[in-house]
C-alpha atoms as a PDB file:
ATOM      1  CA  UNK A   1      59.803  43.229   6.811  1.00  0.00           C
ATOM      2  CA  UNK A   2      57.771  40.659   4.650  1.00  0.00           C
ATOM      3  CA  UNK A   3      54.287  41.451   5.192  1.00  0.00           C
ATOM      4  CA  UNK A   4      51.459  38.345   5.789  1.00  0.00           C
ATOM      5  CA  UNK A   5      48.727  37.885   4.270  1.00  0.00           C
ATOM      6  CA  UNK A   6      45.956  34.610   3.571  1.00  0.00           C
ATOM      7  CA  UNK A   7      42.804  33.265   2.964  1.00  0.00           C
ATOM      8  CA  UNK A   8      40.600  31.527   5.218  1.00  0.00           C
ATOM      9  CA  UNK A   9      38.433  28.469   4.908  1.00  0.00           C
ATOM     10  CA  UNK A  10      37.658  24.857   5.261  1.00  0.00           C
ATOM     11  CA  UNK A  11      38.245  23.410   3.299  1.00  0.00           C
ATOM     12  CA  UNK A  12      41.016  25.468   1.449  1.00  0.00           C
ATOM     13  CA  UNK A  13      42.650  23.617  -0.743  1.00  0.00           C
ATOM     14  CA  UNK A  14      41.535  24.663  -3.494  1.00  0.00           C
ATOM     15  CA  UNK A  15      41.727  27.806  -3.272  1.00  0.00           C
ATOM     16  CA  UNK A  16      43.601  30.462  -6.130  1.00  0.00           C
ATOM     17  CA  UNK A  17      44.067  33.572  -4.010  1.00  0.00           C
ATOM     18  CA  UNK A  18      47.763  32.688  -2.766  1.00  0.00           C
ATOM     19  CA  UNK A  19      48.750  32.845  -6.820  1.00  0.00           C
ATOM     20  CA  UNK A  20      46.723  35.778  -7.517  1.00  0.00           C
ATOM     21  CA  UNK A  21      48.265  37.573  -5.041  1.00  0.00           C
ATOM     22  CA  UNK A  22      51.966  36.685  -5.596  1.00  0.00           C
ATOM     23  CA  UNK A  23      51.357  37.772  -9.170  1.00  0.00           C
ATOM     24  CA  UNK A  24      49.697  41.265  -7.876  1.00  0.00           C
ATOM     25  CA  UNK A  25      52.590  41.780  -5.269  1.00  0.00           C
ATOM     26  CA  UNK A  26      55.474  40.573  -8.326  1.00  0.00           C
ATOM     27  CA  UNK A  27      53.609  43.327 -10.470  1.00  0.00           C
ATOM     28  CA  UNK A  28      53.849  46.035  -7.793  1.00  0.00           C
ATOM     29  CA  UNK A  29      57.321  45.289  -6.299  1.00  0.00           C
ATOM     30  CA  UNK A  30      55.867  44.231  -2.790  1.00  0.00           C
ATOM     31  CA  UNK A  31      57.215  41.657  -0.512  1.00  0.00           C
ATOM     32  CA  UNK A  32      54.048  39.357   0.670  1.00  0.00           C
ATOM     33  CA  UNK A  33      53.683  36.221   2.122  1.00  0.00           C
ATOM     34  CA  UNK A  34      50.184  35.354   1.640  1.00  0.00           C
ATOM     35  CA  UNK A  35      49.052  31.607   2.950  1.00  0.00           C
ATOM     36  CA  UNK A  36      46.117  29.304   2.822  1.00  0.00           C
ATOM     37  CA  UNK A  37      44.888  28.622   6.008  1.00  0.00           C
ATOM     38  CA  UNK A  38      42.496  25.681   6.535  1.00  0.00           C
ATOM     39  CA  UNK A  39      40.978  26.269   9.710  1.00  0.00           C
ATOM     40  CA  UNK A  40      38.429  24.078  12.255  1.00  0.00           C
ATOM     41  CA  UNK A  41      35.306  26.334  12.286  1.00  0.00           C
ATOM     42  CA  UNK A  42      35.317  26.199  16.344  1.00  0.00           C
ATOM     43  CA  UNK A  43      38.676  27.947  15.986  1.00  0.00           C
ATOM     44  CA  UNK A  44      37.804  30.607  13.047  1.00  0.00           C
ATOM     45  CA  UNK A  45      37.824  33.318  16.003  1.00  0.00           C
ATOM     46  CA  UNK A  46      41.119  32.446  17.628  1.00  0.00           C
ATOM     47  CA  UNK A  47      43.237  31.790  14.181  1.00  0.00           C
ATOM     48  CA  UNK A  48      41.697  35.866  13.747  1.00  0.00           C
ATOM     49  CA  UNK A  49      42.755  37.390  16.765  1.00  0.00           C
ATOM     50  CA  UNK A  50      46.307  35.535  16.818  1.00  0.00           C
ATOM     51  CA  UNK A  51      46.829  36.115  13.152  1.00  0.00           C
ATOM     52  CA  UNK A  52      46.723  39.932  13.697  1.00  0.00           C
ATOM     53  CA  UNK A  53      48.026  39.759  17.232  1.00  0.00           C
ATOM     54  CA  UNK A  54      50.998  38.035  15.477  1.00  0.00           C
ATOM     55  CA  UNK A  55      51.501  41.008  12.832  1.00  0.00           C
ATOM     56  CA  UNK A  56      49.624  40.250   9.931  1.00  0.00           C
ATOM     57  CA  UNK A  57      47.981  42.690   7.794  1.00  0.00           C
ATOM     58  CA  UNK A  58      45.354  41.505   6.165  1.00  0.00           C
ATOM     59  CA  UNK A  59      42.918  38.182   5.364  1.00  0.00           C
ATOM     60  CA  UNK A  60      40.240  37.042   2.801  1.00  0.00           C
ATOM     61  CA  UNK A  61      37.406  34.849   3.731  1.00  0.00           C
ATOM     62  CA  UNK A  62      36.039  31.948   2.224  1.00  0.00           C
ATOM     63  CA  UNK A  63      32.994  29.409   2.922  1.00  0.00           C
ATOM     64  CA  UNK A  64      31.972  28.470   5.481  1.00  0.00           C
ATOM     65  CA  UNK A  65      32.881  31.819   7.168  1.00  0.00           C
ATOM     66  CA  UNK A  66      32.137  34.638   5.385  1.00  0.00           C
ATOM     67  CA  UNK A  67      28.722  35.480   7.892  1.00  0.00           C
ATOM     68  CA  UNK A  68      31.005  34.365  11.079  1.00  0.00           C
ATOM     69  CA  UNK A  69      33.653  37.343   9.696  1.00  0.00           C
ATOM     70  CA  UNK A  70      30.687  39.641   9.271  1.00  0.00           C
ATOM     71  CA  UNK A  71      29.928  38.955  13.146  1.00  0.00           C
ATOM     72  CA  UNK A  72      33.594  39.818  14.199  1.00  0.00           C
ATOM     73  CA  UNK A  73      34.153  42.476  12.545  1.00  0.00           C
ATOM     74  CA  UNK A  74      32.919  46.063  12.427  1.00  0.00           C
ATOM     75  CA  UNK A  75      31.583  46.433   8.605  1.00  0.00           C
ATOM     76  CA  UNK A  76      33.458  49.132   6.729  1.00  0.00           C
ATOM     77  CA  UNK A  77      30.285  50.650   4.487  1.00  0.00           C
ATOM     78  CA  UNK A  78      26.483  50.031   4.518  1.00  0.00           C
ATOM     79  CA  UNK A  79      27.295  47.637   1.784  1.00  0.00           C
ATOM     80  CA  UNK A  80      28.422  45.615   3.965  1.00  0.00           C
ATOM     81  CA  UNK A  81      26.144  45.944   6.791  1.00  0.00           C
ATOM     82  CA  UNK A  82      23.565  44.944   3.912  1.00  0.00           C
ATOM     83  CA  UNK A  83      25.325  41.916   2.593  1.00  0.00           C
ATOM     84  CA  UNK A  84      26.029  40.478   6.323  1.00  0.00           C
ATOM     85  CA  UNK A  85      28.923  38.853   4.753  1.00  0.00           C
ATOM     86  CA  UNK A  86      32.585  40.268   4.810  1.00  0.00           C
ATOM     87  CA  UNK A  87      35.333  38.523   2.665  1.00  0.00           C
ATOM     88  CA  UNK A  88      38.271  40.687   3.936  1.00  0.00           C
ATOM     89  CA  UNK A  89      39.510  41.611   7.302  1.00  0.00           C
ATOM     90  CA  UNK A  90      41.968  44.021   8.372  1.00  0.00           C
ATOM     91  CA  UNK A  91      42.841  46.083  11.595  1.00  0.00           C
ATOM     92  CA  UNK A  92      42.161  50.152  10.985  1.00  0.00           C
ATOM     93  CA  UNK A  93      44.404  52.853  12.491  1.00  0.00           C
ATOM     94  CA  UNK A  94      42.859  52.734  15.981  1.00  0.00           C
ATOM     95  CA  UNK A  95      43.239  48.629  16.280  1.00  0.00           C
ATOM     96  CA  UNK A  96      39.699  47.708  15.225  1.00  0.00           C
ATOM     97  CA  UNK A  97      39.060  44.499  13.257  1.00  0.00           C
ATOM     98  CA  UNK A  98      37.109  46.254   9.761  1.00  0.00           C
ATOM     99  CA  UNK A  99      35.201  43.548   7.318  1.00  0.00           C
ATOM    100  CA  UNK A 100      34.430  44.766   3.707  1.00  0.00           C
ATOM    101  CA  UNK A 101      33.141  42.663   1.228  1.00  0.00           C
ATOM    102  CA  UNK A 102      34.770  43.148  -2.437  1.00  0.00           C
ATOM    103  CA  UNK A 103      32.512  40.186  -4.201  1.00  0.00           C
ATOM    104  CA  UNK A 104      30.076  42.858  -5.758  1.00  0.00           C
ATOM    105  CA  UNK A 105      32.162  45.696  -6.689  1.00  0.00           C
ATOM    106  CA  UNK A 106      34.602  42.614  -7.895  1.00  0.00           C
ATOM    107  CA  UNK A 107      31.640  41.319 -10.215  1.00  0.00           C
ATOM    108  CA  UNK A 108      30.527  44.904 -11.248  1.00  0.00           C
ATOM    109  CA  UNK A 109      34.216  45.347 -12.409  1.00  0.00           C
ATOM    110  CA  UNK A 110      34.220  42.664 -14.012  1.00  0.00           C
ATOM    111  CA  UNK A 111      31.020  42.762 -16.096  1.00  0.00           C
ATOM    112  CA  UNK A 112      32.201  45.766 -17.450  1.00  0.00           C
ATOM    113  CA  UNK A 113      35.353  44.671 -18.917  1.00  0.00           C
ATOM    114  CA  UNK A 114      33.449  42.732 -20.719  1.00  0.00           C
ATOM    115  CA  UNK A 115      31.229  45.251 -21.923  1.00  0.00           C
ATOM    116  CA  UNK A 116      27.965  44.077 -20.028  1.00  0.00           C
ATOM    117  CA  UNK A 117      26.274  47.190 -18.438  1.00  0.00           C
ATOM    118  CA  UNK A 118      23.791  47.211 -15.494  1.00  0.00           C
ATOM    119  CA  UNK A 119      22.199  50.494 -16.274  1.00  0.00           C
ATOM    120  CA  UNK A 120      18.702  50.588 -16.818  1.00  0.00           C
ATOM    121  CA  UNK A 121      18.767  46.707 -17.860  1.00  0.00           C
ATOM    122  CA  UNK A 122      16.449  43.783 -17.180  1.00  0.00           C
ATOM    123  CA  UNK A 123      18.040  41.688 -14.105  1.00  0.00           C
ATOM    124  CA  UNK A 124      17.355  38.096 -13.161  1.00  0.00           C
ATOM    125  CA  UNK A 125      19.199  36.689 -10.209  1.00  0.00           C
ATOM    126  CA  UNK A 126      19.442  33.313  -9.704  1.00  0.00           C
ATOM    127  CA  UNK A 127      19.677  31.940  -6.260  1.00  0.00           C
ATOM    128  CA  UNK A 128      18.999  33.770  -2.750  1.00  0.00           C
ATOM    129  CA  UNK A 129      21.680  32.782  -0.904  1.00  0.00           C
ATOM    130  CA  UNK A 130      24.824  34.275   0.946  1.00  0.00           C
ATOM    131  CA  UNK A 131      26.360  34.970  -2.997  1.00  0.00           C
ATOM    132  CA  UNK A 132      23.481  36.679  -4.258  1.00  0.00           C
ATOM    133  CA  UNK A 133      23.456  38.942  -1.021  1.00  0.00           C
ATOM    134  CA  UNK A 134      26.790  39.485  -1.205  1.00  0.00           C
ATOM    135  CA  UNK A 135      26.243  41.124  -4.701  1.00  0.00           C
ATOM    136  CA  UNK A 136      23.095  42.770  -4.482  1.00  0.00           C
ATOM    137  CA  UNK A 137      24.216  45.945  -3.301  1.00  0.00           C
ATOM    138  CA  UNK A 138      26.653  46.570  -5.879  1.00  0.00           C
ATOM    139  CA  UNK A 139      24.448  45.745  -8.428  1.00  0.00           C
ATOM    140  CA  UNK A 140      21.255  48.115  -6.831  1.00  0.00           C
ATOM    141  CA  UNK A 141      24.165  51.003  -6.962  1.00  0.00           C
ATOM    142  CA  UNK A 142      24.059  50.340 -10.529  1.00  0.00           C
ATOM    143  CA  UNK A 143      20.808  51.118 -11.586  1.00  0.00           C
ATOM    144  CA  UNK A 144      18.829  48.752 -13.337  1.00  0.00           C
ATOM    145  CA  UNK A 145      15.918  49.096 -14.743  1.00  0.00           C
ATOM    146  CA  UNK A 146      14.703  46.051 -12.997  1.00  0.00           C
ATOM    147  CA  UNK A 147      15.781  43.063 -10.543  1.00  0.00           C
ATOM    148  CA  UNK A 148      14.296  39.413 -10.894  1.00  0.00           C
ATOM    149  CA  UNK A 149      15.715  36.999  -7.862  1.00  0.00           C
ATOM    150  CA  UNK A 150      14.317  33.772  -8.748  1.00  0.00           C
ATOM    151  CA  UNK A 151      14.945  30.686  -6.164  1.00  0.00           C
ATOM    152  CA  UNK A 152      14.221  27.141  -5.458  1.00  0.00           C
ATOM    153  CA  UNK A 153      12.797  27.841  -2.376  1.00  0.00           C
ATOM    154  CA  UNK A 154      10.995  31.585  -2.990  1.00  0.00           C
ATOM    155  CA  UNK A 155      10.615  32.758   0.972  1.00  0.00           C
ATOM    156  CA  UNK A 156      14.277  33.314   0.824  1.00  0.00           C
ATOM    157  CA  UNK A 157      13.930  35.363  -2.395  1.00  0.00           C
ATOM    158  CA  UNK A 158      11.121  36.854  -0.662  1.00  0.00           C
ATOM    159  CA  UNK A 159      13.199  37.549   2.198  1.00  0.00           C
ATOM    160  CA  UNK A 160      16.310  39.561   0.463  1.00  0.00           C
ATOM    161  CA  UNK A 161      13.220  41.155  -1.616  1.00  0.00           C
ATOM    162  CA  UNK A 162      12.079  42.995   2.103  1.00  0.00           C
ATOM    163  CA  UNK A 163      15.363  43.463   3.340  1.00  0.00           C
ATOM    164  CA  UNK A 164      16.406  45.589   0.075  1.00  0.00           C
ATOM    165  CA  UNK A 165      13.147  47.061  -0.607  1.00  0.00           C
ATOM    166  CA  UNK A 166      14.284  50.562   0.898  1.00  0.00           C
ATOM    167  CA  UNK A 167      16.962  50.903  -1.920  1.00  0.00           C
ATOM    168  CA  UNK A 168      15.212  49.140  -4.996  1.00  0.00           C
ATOM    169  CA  UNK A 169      11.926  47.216  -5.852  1.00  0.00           C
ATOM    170  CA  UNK A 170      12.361  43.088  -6.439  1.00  0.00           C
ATOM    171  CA  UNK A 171      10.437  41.014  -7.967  1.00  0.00           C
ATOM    172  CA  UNK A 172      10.919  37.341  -6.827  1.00  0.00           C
ATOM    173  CA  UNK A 173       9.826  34.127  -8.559  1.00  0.00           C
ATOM    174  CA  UNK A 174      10.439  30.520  -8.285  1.00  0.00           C
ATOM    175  CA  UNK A 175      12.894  28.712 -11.036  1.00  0.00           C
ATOM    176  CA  UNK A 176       9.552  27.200 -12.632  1.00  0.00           C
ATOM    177  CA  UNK A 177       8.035  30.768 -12.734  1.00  0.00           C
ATOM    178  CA  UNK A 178      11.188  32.306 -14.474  1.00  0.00           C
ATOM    179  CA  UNK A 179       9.551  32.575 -18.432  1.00  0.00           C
ATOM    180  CA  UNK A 180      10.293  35.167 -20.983  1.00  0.00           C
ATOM    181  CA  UNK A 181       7.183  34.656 -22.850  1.00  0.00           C
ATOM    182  CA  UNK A 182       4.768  35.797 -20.174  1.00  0.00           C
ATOM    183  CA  UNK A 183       7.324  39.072 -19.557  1.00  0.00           C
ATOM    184  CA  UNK A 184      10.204  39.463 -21.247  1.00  0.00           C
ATOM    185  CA  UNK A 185      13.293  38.142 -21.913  1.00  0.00           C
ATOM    186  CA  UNK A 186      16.360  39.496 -19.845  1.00  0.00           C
ATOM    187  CA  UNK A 187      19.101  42.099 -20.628  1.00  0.00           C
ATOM    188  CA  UNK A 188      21.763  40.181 -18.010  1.00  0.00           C
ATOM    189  CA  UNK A 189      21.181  37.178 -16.082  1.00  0.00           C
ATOM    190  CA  UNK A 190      23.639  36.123 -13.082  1.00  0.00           C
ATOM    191  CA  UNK A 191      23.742  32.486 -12.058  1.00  0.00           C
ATOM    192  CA  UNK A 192      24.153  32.745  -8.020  1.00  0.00           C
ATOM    193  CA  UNK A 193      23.332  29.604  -7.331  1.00  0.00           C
ATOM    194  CA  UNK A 194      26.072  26.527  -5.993  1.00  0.00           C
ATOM    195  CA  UNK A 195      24.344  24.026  -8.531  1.00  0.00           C
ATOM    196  CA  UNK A 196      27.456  24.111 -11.090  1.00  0.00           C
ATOM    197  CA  UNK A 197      29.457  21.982  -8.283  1.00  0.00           C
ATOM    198  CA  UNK A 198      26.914  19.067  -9.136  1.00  0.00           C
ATOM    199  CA  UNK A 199      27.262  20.042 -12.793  1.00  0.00           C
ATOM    200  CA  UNK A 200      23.627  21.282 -12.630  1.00  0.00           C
ATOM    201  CA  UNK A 201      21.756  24.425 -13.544  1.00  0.00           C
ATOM    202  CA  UNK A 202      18.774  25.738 -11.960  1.00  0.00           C
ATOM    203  CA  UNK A 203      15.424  24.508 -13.895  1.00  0.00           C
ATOM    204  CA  UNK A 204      14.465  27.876 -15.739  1.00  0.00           C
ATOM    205  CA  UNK A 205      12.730  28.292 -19.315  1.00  0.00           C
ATOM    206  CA  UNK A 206      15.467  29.062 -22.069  1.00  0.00           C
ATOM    207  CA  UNK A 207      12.491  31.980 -23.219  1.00  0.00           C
ATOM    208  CA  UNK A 208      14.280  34.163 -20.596  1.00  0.00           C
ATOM    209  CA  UNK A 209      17.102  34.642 -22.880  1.00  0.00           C
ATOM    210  CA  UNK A 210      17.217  36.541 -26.106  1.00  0.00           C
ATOM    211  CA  UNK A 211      19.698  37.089 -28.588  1.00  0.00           C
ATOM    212  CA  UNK A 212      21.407  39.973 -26.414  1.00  0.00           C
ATOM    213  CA  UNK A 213      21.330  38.792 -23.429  1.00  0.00           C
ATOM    214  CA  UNK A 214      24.769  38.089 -21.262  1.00  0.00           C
ATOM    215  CA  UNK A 215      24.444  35.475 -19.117  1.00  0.00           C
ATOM    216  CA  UNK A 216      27.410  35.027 -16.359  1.00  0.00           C
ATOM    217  CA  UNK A 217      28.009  32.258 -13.575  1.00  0.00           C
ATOM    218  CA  UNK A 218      30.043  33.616 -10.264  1.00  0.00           C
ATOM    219  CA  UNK A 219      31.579  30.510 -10.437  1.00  0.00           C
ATOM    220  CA  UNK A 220      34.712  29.347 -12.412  1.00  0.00           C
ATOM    221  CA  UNK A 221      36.074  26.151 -13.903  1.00  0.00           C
ATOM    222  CA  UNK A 222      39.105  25.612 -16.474  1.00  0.00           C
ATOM    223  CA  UNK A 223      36.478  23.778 -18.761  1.00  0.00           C
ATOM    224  CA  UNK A 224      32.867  25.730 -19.689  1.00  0.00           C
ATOM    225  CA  UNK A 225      30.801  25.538 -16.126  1.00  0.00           C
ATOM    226  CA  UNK A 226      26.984  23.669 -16.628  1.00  0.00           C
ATOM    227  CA  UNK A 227      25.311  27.498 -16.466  1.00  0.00           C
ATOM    228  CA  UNK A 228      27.820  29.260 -19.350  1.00  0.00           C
ATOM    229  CA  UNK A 229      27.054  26.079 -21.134  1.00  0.00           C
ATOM    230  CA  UNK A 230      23.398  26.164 -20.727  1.00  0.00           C
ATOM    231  CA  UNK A 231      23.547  30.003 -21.354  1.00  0.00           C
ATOM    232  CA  UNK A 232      25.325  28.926 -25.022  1.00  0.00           C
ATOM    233  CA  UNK A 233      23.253  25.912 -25.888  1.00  0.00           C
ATOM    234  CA  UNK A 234      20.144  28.912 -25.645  1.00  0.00           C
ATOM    235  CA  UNK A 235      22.251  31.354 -27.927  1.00  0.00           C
ATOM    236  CA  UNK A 236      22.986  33.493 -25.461  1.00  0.00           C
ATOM    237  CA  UNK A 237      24.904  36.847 -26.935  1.00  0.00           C
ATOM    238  CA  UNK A 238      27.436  36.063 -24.268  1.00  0.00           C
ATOM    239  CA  UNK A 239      28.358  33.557 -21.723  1.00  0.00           C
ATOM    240  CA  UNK A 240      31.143  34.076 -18.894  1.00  0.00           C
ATOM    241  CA  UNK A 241      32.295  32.228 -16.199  1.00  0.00           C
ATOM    242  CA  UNK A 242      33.304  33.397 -12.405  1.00  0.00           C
ATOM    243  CA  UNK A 243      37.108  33.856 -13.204  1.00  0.00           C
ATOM    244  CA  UNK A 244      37.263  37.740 -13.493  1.00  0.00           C
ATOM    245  CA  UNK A 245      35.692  38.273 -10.993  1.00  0.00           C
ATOM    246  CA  UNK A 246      37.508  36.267  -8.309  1.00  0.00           C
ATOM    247  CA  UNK A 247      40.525  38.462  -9.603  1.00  0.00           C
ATOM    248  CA  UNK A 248      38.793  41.523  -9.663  1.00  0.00           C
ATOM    249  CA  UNK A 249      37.516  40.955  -6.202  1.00  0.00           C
ATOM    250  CA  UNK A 250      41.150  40.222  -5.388  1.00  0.00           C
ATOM    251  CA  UNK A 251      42.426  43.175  -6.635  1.00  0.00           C
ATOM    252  CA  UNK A 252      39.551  44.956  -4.576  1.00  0.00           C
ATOM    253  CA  UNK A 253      41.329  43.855  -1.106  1.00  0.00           C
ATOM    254  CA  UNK A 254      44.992  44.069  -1.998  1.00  0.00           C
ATOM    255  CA  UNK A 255      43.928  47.589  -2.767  1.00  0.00           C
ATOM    256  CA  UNK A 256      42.447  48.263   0.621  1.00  0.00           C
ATOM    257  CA  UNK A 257      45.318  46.432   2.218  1.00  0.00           C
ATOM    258  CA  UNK A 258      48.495  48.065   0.544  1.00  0.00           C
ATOM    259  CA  UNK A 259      47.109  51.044  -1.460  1.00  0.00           C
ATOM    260  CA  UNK A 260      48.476  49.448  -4.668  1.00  0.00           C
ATOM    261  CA  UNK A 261      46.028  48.564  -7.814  1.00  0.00           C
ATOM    262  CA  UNK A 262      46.874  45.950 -10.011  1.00  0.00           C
ATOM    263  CA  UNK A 263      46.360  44.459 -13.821  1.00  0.00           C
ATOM    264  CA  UNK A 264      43.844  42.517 -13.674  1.00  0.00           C
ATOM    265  CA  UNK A 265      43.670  41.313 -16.793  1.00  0.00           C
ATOM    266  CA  UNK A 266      47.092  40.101 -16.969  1.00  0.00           C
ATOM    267  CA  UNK A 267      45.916  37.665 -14.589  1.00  0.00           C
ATOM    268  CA  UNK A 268      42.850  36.193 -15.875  1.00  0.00           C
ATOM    269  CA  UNK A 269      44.529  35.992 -19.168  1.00  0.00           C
ATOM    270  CA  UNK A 270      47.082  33.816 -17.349  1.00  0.00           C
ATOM    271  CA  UNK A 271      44.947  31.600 -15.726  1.00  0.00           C
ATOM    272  CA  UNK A 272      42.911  31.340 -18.805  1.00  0.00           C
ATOM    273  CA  UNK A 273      46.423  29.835 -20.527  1.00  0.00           C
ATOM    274  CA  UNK A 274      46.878  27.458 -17.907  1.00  0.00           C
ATOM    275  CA  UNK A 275      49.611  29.094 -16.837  1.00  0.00           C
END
């Protein structure tokens, strides 16, 4: 019996996962059918319970739902709990809908296949939203030396700053306050924010990058996104885009769903070819 799968959001149609995880199931020898579902947010809770009253195994969530999931479901870790956002649903042995939320160890992953290490590193965050809370406890579990969130508005950076202050110390800043000179530059700096979609990058001093500093973007475009080419135009040591992770974070849930783990980087390199 074919086994179903999909991704949830509104809108949807742009949306990778369905090839992602054909190639991951053609690489295992499983038999998926994994669909994009664009659903009315008045009826996110009903398309749930009927998809896995119908059979299916296992869904990923996308805006605008990821919180909504998080309030359905019972979270499967204190990550979770912490990120109040859950981009994967599933049904445990007992019948119970389980949330988990693979964007941070999918961007942890990630970073380190290409050779960027949180460990004891200078970390500025930009952005305070749902993203950046998403990833925050992956990142904590990491180690670094310190964290930076700098935002637009700072009583939101202020607010994930008291919410994770039992597991590590924040600073937080405002994008006109983020300035190498009067600190110093960062080891890794993660672009959170939504701003690439307008082809805009938040308004920070290029004196928070140094020569060795990675900069990366959790979002993805076939062409350079405004942040990695920001991040290059201040001779950045590196400068990556979202892609690897939105596989990695893929390969995250069809390991929870069906045990399997699969190559990753076949994938990006794929996509990457325009394949």
């Amino acid at each position: 019996m074919v086994k179903a799968f999909g991704v949830v959001g509104h809108p949807i149609g742009h949306s990778r996962s369905p090839e992602i995880h054909g190639q991951f199931a053609l690489q295992c020898k499983l038999d998926i059918d994994y669909l994009k579902f664009d659903v009315e947010p008045e009826k996110f809770d009903s398309f749930v319970s009927e998809f896995f009253a119908n059979g299916g195994v296992g869904l990923n969530i996308t805006v605008p739902f990821k919180e909504h999931a998080f309030r359905l479901s019972t979270p499967a870790s204190e990550k979770v709990k912490l990120s109040k956002a859950v981009n994967t649903l599933y049904l445990n042995e007992i019948g119970e809908l389980v949330g988990d939320n693979t964007d941070g160890p999918g961007l942890v992953k990630d970073l380190l296949n290409n050779d960027i290490l949180l460990e004891q590193k200078r970390l500025l965050i930009l952005g305070a939203g749902g993203a950046a809370r998403g990833i925050l406890p992956s990142i904590i579990e990491k180690s670094p030396a310190s964290i930076t969130i700098a935002n637009r508005t700072i009583e939101k950076a202020e607010q994930l700053q008291q919410e994770f202050s039992h597991l590590q110390s924040i600073d937080v800043v405002g994008f006109e306050d983020v300035d190498g000179v009067d600190t110093e530059p960062y080891d890794v700096i993660i672009n959170a924010t939504s701003l690439g979609i307008q082809g805009e990058t938040p308004n920070i001093s290029p004196k928070a990058v140094k020569s060795s500093t990675c900069c990366y973007d959790l979002m993805y475009s076939s062409d350079d996104t405004a942040f990695v080419k920001w991040a290059l135009d201040n001779k950045a040591q590196k400068a990556i885009d979202g892609l690897g992770m939105l596989v990695e974070q893929a390969a995250v849930s069809f390991e929870i769903w069906l045990g399997a783990i699969p190559d990753t980087r076949a994938i990006v390199d794929r996509i990457r070819r325009g394949e």
